[in-house]
N, C-alpha and C. Protein backbone atom coordinates (compact mmCIF):
# COMPACT_ATOMS: atom_id res chain seq x y z
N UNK A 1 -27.11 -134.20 36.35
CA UNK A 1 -28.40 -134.39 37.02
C UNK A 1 -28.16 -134.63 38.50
N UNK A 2 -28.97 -133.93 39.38
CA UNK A 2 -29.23 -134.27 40.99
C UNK A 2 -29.43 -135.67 41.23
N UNK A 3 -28.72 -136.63 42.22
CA UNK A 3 -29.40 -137.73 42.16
C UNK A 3 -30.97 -137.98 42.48
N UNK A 4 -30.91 -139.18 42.30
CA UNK A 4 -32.52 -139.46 41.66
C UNK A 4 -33.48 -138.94 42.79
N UNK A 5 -34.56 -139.11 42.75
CA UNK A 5 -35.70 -138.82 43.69
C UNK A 5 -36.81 -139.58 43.81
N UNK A 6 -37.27 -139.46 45.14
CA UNK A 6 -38.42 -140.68 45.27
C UNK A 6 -39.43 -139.80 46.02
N UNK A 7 -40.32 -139.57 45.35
CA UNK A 7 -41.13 -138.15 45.50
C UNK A 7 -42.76 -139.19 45.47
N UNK A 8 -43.68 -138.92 46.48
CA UNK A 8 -45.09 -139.39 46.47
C UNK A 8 -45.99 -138.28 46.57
N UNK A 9 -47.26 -138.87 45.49
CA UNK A 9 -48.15 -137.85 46.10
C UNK A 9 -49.13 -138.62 47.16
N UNK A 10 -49.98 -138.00 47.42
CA UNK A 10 -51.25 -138.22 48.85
C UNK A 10 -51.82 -137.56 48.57
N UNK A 11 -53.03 -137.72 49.09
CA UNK A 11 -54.42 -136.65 49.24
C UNK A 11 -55.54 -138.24 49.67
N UNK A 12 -56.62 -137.14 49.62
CA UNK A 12 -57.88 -138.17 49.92
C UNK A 12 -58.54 -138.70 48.22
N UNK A 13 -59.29 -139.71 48.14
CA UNK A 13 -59.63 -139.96 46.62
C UNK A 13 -59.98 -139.13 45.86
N UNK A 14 -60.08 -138.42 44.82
CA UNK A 14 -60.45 -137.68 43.82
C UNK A 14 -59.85 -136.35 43.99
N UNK A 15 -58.60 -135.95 44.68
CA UNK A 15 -57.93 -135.16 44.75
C UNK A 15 -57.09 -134.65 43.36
N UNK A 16 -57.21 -135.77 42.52
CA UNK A 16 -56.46 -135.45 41.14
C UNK A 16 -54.97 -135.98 41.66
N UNK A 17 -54.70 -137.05 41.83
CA UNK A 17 -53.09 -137.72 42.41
C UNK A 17 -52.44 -137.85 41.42
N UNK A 18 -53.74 -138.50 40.59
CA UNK A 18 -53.09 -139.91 39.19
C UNK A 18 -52.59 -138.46 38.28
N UNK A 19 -53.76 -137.32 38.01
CA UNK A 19 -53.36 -136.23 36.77
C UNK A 19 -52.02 -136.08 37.07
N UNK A 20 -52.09 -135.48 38.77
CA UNK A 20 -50.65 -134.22 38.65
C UNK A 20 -49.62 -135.98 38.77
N UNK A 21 -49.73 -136.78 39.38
CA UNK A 21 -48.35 -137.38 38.93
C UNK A 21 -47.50 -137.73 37.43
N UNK A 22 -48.78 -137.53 36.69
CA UNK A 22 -48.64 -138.14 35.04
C UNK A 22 -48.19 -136.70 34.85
N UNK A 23 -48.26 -135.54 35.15
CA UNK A 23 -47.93 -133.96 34.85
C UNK A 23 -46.42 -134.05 35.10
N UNK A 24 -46.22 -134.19 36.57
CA UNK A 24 -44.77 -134.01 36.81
C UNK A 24 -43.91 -135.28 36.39
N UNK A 25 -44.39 -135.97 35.91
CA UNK A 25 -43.76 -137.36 35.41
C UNK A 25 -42.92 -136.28 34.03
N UNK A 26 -44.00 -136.02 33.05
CA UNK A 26 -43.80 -135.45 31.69
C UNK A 26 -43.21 -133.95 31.98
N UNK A 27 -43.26 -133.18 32.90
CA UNK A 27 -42.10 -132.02 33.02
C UNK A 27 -40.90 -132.58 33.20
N UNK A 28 -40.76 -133.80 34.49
CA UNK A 28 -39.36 -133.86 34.84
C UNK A 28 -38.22 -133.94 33.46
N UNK A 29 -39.50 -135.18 32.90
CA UNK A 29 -38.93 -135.90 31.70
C UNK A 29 -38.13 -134.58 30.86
N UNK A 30 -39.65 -133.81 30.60
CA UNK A 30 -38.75 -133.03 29.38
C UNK A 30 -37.70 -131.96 29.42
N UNK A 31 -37.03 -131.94 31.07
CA UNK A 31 -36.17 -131.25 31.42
C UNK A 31 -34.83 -132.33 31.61
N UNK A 32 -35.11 -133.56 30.95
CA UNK A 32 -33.86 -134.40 30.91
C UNK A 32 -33.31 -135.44 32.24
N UNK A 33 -34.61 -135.73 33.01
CA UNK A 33 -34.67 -136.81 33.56
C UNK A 33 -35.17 -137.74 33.31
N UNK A 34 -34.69 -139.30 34.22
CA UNK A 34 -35.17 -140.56 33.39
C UNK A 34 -36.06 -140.63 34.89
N UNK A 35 -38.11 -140.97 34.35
CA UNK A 35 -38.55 -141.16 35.46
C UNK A 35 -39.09 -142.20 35.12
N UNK A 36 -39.67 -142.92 36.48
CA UNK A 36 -40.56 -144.15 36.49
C UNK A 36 -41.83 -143.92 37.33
N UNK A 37 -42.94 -143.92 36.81
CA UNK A 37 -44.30 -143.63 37.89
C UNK A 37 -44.33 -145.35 38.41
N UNK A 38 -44.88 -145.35 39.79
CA UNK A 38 -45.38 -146.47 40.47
C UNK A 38 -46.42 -145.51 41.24
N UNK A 39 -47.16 -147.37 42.01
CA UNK A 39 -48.58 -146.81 42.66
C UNK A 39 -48.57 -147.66 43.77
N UNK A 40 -49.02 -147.02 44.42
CA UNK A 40 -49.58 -148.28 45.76
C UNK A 40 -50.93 -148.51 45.80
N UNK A 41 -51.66 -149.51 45.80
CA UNK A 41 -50.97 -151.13 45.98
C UNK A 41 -50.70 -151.22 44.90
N UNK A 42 -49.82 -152.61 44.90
CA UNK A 42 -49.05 -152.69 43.88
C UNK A 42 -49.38 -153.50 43.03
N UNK A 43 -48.51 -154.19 42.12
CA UNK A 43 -49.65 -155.49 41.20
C UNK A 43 -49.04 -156.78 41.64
N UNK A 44 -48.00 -156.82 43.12
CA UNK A 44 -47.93 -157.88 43.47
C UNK A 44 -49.08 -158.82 43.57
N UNK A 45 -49.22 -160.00 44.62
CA UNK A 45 -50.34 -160.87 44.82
C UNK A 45 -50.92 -160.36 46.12
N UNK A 46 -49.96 -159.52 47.22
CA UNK A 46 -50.95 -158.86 48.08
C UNK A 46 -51.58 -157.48 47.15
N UNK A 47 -50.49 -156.41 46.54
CA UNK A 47 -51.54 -156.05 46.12
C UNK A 47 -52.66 -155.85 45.39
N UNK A 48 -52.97 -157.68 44.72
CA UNK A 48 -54.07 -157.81 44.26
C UNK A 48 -55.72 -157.97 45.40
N UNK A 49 -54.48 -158.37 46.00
CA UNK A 49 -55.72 -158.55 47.23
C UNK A 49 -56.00 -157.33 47.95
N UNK A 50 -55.18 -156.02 48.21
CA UNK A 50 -55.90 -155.12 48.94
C UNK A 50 -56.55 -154.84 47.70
N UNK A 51 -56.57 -154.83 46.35
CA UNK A 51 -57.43 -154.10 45.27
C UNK A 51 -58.47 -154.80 46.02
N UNK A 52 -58.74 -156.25 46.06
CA UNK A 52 -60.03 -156.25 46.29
C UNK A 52 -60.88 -156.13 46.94
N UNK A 53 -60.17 -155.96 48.08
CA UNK A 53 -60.73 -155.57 49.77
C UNK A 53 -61.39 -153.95 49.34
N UNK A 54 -60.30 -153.47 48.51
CA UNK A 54 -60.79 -151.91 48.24
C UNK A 54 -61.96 -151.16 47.73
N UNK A 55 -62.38 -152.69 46.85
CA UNK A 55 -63.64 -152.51 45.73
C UNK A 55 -64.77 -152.93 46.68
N UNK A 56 -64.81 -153.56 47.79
CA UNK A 56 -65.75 -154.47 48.91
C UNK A 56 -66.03 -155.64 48.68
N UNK A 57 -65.06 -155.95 47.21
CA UNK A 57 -65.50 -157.79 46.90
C UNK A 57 -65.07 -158.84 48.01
N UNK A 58 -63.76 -158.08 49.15
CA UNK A 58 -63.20 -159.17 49.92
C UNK A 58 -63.16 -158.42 51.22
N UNK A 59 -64.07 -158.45 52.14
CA UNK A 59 -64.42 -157.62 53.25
C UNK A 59 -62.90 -158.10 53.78
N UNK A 60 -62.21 -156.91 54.44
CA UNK A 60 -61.03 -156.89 55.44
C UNK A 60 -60.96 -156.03 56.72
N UNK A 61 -60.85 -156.36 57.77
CA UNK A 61 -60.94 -155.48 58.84
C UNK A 61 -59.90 -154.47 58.65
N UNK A 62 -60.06 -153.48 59.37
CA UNK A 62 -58.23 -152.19 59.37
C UNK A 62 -57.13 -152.40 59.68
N UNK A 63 -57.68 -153.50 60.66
CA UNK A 63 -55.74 -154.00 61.15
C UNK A 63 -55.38 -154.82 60.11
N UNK A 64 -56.67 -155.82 59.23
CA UNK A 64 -55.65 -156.80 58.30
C UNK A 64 -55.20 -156.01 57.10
N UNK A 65 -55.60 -154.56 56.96
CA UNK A 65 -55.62 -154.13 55.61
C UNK A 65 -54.46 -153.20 55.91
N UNK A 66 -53.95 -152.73 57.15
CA UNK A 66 -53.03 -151.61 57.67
C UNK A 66 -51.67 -152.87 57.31
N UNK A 67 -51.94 -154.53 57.63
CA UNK A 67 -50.93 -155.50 57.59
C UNK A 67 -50.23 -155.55 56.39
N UNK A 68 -51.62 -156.12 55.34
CA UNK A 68 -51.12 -155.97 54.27
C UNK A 68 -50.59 -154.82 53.40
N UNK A 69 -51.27 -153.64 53.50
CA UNK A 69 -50.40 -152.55 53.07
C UNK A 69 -48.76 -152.34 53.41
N UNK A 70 -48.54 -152.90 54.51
CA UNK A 70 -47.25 -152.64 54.95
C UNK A 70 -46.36 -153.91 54.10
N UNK A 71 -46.88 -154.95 53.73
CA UNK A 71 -46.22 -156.31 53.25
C UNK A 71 -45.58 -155.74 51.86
N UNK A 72 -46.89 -155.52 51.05
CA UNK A 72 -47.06 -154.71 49.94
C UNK A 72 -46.37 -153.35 49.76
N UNK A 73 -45.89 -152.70 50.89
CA UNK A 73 -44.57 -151.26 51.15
C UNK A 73 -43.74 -152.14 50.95
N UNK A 74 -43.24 -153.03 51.69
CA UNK A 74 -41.96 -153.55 51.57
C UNK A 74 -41.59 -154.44 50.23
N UNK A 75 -42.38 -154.94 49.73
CA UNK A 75 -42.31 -155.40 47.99
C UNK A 75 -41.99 -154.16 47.33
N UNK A 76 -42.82 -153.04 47.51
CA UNK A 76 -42.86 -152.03 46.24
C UNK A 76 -41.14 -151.62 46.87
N UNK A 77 -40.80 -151.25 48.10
CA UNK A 77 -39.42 -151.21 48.12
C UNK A 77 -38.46 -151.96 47.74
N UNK A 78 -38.14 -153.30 48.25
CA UNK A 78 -37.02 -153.87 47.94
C UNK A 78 -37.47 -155.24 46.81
N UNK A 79 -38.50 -155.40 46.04
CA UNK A 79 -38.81 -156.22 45.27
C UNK A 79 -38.21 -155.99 43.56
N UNK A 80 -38.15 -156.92 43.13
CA UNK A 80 -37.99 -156.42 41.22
C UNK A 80 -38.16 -155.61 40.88
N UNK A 81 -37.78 -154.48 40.44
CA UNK A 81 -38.18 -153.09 39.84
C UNK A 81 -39.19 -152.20 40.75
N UNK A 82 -38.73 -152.18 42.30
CA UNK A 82 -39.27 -151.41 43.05
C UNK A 82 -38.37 -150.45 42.92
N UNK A 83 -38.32 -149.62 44.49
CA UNK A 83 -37.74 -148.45 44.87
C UNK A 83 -36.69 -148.20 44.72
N UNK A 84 -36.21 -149.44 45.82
CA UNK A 84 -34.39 -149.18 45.53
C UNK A 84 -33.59 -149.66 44.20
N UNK A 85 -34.01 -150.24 43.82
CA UNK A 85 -33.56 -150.67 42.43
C UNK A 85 -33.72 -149.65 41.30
N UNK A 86 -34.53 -149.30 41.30
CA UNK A 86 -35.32 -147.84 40.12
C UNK A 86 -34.10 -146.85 40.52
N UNK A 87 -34.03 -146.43 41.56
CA UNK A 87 -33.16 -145.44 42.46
C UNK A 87 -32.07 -145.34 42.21
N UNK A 88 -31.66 -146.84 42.43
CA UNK A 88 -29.99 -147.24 42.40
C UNK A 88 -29.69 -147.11 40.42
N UNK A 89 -30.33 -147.29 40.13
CA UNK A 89 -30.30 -147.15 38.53
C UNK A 89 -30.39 -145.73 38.14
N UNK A 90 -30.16 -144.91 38.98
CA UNK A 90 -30.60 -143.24 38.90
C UNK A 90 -31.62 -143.08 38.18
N UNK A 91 -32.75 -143.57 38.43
CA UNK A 91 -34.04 -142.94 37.61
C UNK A 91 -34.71 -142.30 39.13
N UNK A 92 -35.38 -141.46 38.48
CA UNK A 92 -36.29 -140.97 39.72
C UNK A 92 -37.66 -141.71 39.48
N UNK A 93 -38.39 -141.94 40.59
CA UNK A 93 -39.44 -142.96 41.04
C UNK A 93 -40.60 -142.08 41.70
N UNK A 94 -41.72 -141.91 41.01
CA UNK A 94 -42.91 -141.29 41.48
C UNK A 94 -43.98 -142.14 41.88
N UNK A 95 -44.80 -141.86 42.80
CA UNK A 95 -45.46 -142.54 43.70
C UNK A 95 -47.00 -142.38 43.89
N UNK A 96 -47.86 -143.47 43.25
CA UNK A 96 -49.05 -142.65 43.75
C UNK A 96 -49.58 -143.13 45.47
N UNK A 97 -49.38 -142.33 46.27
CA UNK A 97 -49.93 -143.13 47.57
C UNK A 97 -48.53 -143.68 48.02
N UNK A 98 -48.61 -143.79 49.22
CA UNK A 98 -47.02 -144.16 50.12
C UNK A 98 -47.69 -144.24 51.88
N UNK A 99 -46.97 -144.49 52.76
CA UNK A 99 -47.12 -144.77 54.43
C UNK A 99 -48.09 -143.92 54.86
N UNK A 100 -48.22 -142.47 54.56
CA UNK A 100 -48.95 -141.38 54.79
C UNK A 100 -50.51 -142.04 54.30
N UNK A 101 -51.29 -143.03 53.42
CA UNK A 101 -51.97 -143.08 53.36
C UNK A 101 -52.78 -144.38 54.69
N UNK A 102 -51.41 -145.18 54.62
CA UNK A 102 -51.78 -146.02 55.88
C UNK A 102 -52.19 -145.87 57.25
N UNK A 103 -51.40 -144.21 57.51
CA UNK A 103 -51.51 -143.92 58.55
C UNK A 103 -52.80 -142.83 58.88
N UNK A 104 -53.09 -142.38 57.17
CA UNK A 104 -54.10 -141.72 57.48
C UNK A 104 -55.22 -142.36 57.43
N UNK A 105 -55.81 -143.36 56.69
CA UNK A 105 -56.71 -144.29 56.42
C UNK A 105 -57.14 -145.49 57.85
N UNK A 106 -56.05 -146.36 57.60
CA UNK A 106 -56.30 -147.38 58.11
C UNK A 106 -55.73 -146.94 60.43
N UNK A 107 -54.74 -145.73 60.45
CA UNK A 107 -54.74 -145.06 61.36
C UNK A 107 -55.78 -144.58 61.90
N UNK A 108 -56.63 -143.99 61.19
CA UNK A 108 -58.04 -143.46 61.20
C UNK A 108 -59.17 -144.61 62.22
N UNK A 109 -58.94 -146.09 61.77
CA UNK A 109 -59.99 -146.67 62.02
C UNK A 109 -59.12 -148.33 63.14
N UNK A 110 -58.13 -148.03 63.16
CA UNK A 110 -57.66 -149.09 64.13
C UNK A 110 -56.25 -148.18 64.76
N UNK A 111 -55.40 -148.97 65.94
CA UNK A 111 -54.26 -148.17 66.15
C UNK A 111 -53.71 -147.32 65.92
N UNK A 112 -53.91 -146.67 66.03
CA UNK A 112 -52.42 -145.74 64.72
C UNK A 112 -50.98 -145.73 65.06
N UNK A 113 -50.79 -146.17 66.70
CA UNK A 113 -49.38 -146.03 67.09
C UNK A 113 -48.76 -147.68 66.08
N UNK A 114 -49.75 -148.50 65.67
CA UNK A 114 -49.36 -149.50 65.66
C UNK A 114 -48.29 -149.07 64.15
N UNK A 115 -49.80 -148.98 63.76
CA UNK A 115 -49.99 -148.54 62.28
C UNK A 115 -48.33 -147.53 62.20
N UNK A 116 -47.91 -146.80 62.62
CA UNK A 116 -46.96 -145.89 62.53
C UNK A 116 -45.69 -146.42 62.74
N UNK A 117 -45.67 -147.48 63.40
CA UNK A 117 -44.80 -148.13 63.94
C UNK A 117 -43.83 -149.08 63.05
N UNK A 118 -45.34 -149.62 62.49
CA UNK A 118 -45.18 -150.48 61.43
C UNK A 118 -44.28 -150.33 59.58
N UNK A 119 -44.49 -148.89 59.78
CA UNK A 119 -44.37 -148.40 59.09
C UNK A 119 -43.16 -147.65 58.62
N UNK A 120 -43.18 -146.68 59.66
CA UNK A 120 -41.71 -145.84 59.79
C UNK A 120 -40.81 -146.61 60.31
N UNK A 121 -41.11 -147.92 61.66
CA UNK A 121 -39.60 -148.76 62.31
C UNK A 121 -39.43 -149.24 61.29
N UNK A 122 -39.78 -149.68 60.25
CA UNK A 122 -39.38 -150.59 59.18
C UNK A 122 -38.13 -150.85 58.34
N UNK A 123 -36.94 -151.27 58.68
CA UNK A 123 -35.89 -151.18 57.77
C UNK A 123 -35.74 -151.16 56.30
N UNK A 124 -36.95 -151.79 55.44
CA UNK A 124 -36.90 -151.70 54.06
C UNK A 124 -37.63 -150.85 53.92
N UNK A 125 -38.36 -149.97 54.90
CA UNK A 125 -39.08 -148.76 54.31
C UNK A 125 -38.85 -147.56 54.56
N UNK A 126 -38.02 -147.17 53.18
CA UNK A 126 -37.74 -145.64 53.30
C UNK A 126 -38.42 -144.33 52.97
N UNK A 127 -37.90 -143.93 53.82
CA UNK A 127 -38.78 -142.26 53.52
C UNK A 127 -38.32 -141.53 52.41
N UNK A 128 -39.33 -141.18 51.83
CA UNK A 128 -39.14 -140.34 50.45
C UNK A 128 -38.19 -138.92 50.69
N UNK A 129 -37.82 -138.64 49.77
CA UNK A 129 -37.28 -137.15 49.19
C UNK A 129 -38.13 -136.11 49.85
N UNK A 130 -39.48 -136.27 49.40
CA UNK A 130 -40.88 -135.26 49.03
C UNK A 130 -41.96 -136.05 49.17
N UNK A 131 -42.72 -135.76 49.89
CA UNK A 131 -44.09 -136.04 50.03
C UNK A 131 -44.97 -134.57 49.91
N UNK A 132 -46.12 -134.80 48.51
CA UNK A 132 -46.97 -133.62 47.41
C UNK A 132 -48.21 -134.24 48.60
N UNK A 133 -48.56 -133.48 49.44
CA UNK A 133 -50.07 -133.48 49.70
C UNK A 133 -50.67 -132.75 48.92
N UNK A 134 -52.00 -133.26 47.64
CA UNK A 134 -53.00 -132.42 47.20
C UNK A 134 -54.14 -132.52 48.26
N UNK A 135 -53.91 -130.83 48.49
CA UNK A 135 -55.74 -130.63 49.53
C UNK A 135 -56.79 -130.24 48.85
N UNK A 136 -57.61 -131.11 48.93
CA UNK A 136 -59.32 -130.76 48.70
C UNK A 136 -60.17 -130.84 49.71
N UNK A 137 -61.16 -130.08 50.22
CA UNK A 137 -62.39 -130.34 50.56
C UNK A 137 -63.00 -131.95 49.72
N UNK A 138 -63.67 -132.33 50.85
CA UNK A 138 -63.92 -133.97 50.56
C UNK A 138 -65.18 -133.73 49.28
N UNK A 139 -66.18 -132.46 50.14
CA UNK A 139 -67.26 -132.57 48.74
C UNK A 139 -66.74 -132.23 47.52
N UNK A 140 -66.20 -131.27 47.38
CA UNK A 140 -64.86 -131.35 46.17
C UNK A 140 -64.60 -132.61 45.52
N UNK A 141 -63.96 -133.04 46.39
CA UNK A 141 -63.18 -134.45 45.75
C UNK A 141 -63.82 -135.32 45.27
N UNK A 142 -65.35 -135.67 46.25
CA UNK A 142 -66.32 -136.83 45.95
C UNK A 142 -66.70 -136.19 44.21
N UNK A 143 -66.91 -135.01 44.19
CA UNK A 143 -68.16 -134.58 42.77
C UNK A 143 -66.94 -134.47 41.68
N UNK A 144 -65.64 -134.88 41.86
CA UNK A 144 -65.01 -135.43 40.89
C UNK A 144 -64.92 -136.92 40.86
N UNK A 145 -65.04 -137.42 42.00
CA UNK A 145 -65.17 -139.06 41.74
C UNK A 145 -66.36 -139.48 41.06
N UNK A 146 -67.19 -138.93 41.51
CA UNK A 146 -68.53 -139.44 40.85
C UNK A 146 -68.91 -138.73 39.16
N UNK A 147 -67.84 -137.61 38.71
CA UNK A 147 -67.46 -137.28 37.44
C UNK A 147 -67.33 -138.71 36.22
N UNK A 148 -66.03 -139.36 37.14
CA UNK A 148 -65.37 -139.83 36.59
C UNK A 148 -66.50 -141.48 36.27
N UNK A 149 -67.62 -141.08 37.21
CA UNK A 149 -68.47 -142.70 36.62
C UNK A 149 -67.92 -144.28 36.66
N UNK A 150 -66.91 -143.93 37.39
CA UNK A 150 -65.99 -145.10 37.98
C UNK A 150 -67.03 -145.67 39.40
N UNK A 151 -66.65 -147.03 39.40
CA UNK A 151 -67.04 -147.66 40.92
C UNK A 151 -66.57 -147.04 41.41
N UNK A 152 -67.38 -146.93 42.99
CA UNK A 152 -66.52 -145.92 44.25
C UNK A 152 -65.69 -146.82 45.14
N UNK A 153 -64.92 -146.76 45.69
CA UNK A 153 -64.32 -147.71 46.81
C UNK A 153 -64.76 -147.51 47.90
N UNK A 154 -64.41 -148.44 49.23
CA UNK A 154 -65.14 -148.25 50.16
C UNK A 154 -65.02 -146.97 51.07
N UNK A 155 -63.85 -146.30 51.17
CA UNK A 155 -63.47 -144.95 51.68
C UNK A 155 -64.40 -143.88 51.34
N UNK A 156 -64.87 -144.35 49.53
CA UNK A 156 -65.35 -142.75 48.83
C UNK A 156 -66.21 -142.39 49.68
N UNK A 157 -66.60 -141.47 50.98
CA UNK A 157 -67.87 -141.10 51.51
C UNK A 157 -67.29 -139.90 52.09
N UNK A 158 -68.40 -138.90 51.97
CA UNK A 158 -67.71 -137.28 52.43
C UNK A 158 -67.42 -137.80 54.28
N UNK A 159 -67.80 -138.28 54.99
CA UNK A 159 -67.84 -138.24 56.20
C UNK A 159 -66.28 -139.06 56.72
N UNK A 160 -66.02 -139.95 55.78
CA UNK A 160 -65.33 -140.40 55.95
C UNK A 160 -63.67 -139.99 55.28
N UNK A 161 -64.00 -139.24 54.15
CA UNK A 161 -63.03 -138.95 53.60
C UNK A 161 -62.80 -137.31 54.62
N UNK A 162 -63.62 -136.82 55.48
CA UNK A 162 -63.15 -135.55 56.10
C UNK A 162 -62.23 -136.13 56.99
N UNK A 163 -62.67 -137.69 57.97
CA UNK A 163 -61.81 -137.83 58.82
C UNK A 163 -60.40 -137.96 58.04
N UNK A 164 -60.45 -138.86 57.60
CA UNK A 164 -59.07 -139.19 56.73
C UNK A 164 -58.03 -137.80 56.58
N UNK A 165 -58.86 -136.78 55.73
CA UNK A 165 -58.62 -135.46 55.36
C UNK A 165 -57.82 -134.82 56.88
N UNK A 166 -58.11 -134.90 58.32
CA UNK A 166 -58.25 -134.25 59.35
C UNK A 166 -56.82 -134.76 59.51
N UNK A 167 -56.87 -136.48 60.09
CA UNK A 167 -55.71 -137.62 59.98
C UNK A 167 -54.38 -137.04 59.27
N UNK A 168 -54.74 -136.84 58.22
CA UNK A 168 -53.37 -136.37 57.22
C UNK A 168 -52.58 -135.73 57.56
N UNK A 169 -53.20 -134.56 58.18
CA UNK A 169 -52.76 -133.15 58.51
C UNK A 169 -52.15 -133.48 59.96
N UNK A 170 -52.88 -134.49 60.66
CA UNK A 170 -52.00 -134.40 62.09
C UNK A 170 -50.76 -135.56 61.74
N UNK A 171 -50.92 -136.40 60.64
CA UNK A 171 -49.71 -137.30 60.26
C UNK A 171 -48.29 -136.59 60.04
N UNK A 172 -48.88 -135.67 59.16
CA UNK A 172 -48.00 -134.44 58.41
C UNK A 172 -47.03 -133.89 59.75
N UNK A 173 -47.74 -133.54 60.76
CA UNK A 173 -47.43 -132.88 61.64
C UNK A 173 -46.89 -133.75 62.84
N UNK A 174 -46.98 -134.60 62.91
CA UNK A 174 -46.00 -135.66 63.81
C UNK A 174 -44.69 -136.30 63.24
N UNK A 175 -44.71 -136.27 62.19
CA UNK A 175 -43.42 -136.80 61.40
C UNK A 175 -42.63 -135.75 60.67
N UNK A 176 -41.21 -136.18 60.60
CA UNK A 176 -40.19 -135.39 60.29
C UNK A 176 -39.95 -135.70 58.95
N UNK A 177 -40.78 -135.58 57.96
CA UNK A 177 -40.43 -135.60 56.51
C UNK A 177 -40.75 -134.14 55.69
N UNK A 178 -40.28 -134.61 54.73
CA UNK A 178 -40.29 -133.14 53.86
C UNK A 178 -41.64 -133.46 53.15
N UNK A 179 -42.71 -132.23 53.58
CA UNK A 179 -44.19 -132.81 53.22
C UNK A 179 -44.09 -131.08 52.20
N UNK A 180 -44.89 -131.14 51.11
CA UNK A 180 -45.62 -130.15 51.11
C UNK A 180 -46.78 -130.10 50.59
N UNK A 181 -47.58 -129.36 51.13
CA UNK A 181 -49.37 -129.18 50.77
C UNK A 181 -49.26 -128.35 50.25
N UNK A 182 -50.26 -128.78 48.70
CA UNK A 182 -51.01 -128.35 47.69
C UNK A 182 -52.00 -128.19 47.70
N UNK A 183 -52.10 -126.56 47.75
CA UNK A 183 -53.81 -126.31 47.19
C UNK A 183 -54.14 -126.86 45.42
N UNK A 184 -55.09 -128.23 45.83
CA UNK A 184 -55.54 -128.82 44.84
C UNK A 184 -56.64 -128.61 43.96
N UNK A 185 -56.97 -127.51 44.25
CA UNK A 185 -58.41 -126.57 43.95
C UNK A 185 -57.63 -125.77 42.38
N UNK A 186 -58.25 -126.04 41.29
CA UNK A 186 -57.70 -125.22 40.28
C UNK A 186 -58.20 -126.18 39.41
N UNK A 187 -57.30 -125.89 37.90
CA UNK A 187 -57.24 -126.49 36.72
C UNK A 187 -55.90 -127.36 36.79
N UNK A 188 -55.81 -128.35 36.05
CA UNK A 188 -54.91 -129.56 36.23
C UNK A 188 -53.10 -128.68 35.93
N UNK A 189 -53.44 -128.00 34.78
CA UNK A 189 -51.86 -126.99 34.80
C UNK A 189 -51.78 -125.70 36.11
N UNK A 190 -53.10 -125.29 36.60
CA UNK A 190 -52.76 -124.62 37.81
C UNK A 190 -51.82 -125.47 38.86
N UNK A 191 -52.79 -126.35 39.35
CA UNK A 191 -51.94 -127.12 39.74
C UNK A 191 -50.52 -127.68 39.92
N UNK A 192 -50.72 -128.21 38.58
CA UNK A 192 -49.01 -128.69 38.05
C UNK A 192 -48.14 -127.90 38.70
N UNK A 193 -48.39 -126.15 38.26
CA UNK A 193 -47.45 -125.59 38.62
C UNK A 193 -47.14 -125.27 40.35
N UNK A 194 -48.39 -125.55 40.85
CA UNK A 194 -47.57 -125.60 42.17
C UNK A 194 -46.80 -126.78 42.42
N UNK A 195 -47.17 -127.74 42.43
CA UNK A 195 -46.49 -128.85 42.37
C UNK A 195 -45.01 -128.89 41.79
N UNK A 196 -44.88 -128.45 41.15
CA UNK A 196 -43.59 -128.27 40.05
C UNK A 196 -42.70 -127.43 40.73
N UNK A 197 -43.47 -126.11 41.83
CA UNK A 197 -42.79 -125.16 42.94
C UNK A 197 -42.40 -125.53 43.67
N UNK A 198 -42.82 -126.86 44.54
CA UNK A 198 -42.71 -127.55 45.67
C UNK A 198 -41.42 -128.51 45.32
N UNK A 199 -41.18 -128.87 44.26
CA UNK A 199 -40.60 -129.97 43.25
C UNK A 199 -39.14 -129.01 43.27
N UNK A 200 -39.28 -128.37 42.54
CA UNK A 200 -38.00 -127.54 42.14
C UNK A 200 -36.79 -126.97 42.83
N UNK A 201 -37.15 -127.25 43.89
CA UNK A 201 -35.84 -126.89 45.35
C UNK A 201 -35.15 -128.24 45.00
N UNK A 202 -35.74 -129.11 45.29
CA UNK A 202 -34.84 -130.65 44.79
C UNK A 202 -33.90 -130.82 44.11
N UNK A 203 -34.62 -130.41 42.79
CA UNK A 203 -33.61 -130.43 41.37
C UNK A 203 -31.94 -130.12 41.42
């Protein structure tokens, strides 16, 4: 086996993150890798608290929520059964959400040099293998969120999820990581398989 991999997806909400990561979780697997899915935020105690900032039960401005996201990066990295540990154990580690969302989100609506700064200078925070952008159109994405009959979070809004959407693409494009965009438009195995294309140079 290739050593392990620390592969995230991104997109804006209702892009389908959670499907295709649970997809390529169960291909890697059945081609004889040991994987582990994680998510950001995490189920530390900050990231109980951005959950709730997220739902609007605990109003947070962008800089305190760009803060805590970054506290909450550095747990999901070097904490109990985070990154490097999963890693160092050769399992590969899948990601829902990673820095790219901080910078597109909370970049979006306070600093972003800060926000970037914060993020990438960071010594416990490493850059992935692969970063899976799924692209959708936001009205797309919303008329699957609102499918799903779930509470919306405070982001879910087409106006807001275009900026975000716009953000991504110039994040993508200022940083030196291995990104690739997915047309997220399909059926969940259409999909997969691009994803799985993007995936497969790795292996």
């Amino acid at each position: 086996m290739s050593k392990p991999l620390f592969i995230v997806f991104e997109g804006i909400d209702g892009c389908g993150k959670s499907t295709q990561l649970r997809m390529l979780c169960d291909k890697l697997t059945t081609i004889g890798r040991s994987v582990v899915a994680t998510a950001e935020p995490t189920d530390s105690k900050t990231g109980r608290m951005l959950r709730e900032a997220l739902s609007g039960k605990d109003a947070r401005s962008a800089t305190e929520m760009a803060a805590l996201f970054t506290l909450d990066r550095i747990h999901h990295n070097v904490g109990a059964g985070g990154i490097a540990e999963t890693l160092a154990a050769g399992k590969d580690m899948i990601s829902d959400r990673y820095y790219y969302s901080s910078l597109a989100y909370q970049g979006s609506l306070t600093d972003y040099e800060w926000v970037r700064r914060m993020n990438c200078d960071c010594p416990d925070i490493r850059k992935p293998d692969l970063c899976i952008f799924l692209d959708m159109e936001p009205k797309a994405a919303l008329a699957r969120v609102g499918k799903r009959g779930e509470v919306t979070e405070i982001y879910e809004k087409e106006e807001t999820l275009t900026l975000f959407r716009k953000t991504f693409h110039r994040v993508f494009a200022s940083l030196d990581d291995n990104v690739a965009v997915v047309d997220a438009d399909g059926t969940p195995d259409e999909v997969a398989a691009r994803v799985f294309a993007a995936v497969s140079p790795l292996l």
